[in-house]
Protein backbone atom coordinates (compact mmCIF):
# COMPACT_ATOMS: atom_id res chain seq x y z
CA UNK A 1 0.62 -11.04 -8.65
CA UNK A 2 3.63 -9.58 -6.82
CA UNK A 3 7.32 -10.62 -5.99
CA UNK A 4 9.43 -9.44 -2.85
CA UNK A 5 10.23 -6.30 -3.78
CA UNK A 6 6.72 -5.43 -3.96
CA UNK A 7 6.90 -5.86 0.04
CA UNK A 8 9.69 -3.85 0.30
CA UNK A 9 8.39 -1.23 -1.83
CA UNK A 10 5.15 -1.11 -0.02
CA UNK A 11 6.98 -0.57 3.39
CA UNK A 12 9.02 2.56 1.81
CA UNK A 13 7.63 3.86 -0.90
CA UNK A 14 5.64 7.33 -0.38
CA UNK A 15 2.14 7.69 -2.02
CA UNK A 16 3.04 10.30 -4.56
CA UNK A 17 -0.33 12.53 -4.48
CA UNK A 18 -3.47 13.20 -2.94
CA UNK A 19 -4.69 14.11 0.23
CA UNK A 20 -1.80 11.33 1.74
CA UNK A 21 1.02 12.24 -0.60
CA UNK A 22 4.36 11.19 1.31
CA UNK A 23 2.95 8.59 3.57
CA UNK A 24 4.38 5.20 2.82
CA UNK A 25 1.88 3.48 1.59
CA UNK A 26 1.61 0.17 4.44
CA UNK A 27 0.38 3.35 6.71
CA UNK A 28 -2.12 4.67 4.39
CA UNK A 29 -5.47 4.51 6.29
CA UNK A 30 -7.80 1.43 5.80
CA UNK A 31 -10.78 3.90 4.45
CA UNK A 32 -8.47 5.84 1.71
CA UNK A 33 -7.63 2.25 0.49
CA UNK A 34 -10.80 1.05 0.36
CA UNK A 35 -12.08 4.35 -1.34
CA UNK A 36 -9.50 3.29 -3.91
CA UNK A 37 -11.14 0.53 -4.00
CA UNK A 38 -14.47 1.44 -5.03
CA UNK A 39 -13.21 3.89 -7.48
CA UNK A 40 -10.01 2.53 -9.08
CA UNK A 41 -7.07 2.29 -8.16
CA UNK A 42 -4.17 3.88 -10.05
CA UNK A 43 -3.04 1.82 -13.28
CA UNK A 44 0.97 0.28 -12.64
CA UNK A 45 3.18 -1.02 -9.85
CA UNK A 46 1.25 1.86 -7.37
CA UNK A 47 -2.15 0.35 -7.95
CA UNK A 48 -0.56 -3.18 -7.13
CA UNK A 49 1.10 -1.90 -4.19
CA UNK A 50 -2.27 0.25 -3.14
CA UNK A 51 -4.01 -3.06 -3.69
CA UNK A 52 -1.78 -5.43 -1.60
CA UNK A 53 -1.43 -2.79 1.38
CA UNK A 54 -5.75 -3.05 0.97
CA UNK A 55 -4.87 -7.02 1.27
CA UNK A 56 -2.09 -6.73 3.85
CA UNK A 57 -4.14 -4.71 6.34
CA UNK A 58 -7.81 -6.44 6.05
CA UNK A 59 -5.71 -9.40 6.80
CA UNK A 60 -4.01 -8.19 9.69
CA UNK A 61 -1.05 -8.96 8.67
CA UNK A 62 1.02 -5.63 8.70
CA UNK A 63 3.13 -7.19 11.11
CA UNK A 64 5.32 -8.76 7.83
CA UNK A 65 6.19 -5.69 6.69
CA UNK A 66 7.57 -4.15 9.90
CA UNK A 67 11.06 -5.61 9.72
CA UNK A 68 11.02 -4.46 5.94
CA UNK A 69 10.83 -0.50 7.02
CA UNK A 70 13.93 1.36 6.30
């Protein structure tokens, strides 16, 4: 599960490698997070924020985390 800061974290936080590395992670492309999804995503609080940007933008609902963006 996640708490608040998660969202706030997801609307700042950079992705810290890979072919995205420095792109906050709400703006990482549909496709890479689904890719994640297939293979894995990371273990820790980046795989939980990978997996609830995955949630966030199947939904539609990117829109909440907007106001959150530094």
């Amino acid at each position: 599960m996640f708490d608040k800061q998660h969202l706030v974290k997801l609307a700042n936080m950079p992705m810290p490698f890979g072919k995205y590395a420095g792109r906050v992670l709400i703006d990482l492309p549909e496709e890479y997070l689904l890719w994640f999804a297939k293979k894995g995503f990371p273990s820790g609080e980046l795989g939980i924020l990978m997996q609830l940007a995955l949630e966030i933008r199947i939904n539609g609902l990117e829109s909440i985390i907007k106001p959150l963006k530094k």
